[in-house]
C-alpha atoms as a PDB file:
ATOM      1  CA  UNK A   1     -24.540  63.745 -49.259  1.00  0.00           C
ATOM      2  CA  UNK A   2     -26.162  66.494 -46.851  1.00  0.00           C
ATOM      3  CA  UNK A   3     -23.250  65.913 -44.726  1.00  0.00           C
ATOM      4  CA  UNK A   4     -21.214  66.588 -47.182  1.00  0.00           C
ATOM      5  CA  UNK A   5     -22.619  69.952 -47.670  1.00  0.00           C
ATOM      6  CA  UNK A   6     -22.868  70.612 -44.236  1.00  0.00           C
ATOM      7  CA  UNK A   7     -18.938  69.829 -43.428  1.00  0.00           C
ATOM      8  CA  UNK A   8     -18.263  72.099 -46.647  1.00  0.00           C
ATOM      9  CA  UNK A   9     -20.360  74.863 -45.475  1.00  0.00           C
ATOM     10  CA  UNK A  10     -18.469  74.670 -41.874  1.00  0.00           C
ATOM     11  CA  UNK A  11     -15.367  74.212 -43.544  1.00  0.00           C
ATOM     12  CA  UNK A  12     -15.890  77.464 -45.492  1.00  0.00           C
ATOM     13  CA  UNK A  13     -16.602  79.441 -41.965  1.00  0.00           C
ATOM     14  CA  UNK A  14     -13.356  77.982 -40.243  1.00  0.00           C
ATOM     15  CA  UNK A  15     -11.140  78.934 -42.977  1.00  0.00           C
ATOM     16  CA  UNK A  16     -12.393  82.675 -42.350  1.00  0.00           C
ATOM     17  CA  UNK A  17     -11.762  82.180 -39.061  1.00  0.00           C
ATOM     18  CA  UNK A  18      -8.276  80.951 -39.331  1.00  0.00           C
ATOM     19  CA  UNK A  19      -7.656  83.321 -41.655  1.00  0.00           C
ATOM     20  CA  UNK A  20      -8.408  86.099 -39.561  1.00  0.00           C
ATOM     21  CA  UNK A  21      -6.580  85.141 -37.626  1.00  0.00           C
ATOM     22  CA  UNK A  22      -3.408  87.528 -35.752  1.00  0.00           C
ATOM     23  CA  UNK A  23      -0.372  85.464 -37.530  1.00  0.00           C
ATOM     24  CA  UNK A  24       1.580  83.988 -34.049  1.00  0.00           C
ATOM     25  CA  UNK A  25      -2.736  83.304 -32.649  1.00  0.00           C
ATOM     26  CA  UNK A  26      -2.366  80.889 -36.203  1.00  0.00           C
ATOM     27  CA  UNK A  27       0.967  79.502 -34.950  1.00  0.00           C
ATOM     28  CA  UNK A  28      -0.649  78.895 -31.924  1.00  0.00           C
ATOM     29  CA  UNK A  29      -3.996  77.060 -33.674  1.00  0.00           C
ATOM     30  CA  UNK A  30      -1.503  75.383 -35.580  1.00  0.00           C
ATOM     31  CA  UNK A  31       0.142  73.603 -32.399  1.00  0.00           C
ATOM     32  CA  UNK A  32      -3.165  73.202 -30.844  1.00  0.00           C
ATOM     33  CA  UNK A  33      -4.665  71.346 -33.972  1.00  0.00           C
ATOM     34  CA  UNK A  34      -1.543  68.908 -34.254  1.00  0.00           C
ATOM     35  CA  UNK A  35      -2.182  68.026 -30.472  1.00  0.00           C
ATOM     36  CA  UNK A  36      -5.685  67.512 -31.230  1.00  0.00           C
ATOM     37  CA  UNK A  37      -5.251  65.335 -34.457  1.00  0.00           C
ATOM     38  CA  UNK A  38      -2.939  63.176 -32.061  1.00  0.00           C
ATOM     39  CA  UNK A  39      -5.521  62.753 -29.344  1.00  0.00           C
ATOM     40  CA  UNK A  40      -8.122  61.826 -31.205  1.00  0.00           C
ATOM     41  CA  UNK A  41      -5.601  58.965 -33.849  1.00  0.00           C
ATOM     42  CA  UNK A  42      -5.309  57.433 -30.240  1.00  0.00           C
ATOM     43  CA  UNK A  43      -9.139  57.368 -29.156  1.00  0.00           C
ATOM     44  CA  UNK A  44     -10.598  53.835 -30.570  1.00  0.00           C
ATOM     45  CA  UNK A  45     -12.963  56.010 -33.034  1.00  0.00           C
ATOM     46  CA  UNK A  46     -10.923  59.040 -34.261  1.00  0.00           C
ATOM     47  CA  UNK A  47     -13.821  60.879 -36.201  1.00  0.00           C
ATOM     48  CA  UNK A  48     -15.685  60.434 -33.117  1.00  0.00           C
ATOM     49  CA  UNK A  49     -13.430  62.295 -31.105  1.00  0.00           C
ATOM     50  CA  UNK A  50     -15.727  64.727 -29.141  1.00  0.00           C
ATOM     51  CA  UNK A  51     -18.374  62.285 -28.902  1.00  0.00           C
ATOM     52  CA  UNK A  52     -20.035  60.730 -26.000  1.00  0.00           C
ATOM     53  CA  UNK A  53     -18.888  56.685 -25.687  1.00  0.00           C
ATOM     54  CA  UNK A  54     -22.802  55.750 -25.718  1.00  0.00           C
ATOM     55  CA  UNK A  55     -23.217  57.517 -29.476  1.00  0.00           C
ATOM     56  CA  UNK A  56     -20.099  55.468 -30.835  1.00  0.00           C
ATOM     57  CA  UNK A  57     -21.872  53.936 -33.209  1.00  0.00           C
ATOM     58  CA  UNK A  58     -22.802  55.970 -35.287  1.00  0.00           C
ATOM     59  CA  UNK A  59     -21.440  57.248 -39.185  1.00  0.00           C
ATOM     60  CA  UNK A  60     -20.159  60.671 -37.587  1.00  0.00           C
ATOM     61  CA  UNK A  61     -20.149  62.185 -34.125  1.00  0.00           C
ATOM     62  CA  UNK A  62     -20.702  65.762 -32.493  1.00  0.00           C
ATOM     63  CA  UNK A  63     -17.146  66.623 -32.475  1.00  0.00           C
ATOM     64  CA  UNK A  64     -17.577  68.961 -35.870  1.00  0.00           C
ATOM     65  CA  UNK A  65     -20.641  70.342 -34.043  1.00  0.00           C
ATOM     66  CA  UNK A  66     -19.156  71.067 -31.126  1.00  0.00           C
ATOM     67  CA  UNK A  67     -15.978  72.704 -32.100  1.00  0.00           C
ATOM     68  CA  UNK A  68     -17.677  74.603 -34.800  1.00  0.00           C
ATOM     69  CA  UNK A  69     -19.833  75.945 -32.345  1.00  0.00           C
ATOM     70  CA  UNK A  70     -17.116  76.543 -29.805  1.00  0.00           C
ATOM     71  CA  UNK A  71     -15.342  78.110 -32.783  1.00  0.00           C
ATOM     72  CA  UNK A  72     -17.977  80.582 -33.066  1.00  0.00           C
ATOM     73  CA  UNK A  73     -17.493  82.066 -29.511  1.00  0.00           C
ATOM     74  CA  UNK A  74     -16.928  85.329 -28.566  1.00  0.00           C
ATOM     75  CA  UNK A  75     -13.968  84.151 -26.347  1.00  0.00           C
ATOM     76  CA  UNK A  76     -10.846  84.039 -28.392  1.00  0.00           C
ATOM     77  CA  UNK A  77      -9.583  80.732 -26.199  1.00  0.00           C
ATOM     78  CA  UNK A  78     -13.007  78.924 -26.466  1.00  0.00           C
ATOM     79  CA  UNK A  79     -13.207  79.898 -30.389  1.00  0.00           C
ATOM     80  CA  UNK A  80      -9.157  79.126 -31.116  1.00  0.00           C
ATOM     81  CA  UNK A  81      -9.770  74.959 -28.995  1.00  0.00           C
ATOM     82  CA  UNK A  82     -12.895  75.140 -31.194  1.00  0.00           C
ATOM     83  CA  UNK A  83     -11.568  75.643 -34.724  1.00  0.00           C
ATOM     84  CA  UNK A  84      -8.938  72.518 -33.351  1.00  0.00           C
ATOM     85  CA  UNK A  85     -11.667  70.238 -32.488  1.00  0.00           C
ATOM     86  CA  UNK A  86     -13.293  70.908 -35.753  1.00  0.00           C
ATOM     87  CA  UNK A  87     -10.181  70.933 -37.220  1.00  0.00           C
ATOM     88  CA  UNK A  88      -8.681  67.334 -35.736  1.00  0.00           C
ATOM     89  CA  UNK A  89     -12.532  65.525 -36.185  1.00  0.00           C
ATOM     90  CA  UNK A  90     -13.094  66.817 -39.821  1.00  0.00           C
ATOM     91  CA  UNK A  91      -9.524  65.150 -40.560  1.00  0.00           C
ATOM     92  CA  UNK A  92     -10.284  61.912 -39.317  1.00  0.00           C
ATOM     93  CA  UNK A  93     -13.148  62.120 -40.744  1.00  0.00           C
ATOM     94  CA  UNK A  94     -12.632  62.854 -44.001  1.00  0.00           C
ATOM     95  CA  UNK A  95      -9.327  60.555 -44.217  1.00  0.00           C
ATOM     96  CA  UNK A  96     -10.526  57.677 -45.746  1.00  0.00           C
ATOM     97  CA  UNK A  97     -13.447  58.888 -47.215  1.00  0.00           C
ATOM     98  CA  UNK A  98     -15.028  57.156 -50.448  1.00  0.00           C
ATOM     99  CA  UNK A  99     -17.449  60.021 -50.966  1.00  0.00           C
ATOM    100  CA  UNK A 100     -16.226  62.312 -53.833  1.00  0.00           C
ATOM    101  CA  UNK A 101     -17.051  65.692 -52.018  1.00  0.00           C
ATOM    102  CA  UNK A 102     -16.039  64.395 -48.208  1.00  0.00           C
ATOM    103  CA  UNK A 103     -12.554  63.760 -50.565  1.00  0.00           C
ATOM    104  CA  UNK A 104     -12.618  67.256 -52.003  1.00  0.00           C
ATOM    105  CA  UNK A 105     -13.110  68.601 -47.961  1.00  0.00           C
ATOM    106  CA  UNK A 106      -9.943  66.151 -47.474  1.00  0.00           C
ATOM    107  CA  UNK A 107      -8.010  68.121 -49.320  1.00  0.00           C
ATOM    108  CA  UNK A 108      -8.762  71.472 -48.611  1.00  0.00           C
ATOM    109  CA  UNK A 109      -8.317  69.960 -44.629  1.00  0.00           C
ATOM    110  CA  UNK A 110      -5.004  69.340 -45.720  1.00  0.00           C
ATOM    111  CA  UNK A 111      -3.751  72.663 -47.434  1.00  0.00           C
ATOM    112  CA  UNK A 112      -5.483  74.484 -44.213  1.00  0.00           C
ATOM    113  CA  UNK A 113      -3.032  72.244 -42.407  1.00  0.00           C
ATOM    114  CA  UNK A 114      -0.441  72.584 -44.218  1.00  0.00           C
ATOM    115  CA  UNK A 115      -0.637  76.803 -44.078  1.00  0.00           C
ATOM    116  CA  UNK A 116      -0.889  76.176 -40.211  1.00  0.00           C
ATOM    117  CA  UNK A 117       2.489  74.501 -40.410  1.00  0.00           C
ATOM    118  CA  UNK A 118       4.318  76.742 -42.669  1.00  0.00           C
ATOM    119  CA  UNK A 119       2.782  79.498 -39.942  1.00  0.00           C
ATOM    120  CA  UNK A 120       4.016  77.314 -37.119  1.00  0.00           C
ATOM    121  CA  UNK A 121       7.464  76.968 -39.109  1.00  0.00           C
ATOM    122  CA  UNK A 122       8.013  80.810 -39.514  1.00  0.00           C
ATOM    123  CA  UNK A 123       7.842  81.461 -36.811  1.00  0.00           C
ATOM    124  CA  UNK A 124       9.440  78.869 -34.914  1.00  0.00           C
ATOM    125  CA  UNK A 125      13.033  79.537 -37.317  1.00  0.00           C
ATOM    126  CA  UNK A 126      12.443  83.451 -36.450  1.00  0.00           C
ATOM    127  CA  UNK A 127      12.544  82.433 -32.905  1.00  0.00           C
ATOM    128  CA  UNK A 128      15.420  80.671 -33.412  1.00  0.00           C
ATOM    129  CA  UNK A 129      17.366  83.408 -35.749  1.00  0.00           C
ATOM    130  CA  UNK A 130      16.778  85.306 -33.033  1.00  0.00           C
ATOM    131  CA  UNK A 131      17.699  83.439 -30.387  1.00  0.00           C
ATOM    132  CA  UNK A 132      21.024  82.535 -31.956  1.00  0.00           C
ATOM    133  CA  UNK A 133      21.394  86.239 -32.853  1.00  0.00           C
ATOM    134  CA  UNK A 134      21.243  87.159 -29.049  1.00  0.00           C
ATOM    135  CA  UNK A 135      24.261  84.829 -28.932  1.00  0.00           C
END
């Protein structure tokens, strides 16, 4: 339960980041999560992504702690590869929860995602209108 709350309360913090966010920086997060999410599906533990191999073991990692304290950087790079981290180890660590809050996080993961995309999206067909409009 108290990780629950604390995921929720970081959760709360990255959205604000995200959403302040310069709209092709997003785009950018948005790539940088997807990369992330697909590193860490491939590691043997995926919401232990971040972790050391000796702490495997155990019911969550660092990764959260790290990125959300990378995310909080003054360093826009440092803080955008945080909010990713947190991003890509929150998802896999939420994914099959059975808990009803770490659920609840699940889905608000997923509609942060899912703005990321539509982001990522815009501005990859306005690239393309414009390339073709160059044409």
């Amino acid at each position: 339960m108290s990780r629950a709350h604390q995921l929720g309360r970081q959760l709360r913090e990255i959205e604000k980041s995200v959403h302040g966010l310069p709209r092709r920086t997003r785009a950018r997060l948005g790539t940088l999560t997807l990369r992330e999410i697909g590193q860490a599906s491939r590691s043997e533990f995926p919401h232990l992504y971040g972790t050391s191999p000796d702490q495997r073991y155990l019911p969550w990692g660092q990764g959260t702690d790290i990125g959300y304290t990378r995310a909080r950087s003054d360093n826009p790079e440092v803080a955008m590869r945080g909010i990713a981290l947190w991003l890509a180890v929150a998802f896999h660590e939420t994914k099959d929860a059975t808990h009803l809050k770490l659920q609840l996080h699940h889905r608000q993961l997923l509609r942060l995602l899912h703005e990321l995309k539509q982001v990522h999206r815009g501005d990859t067909q306005q690239e393309d209108w414009m390339g073709s409009a160059a044409a």
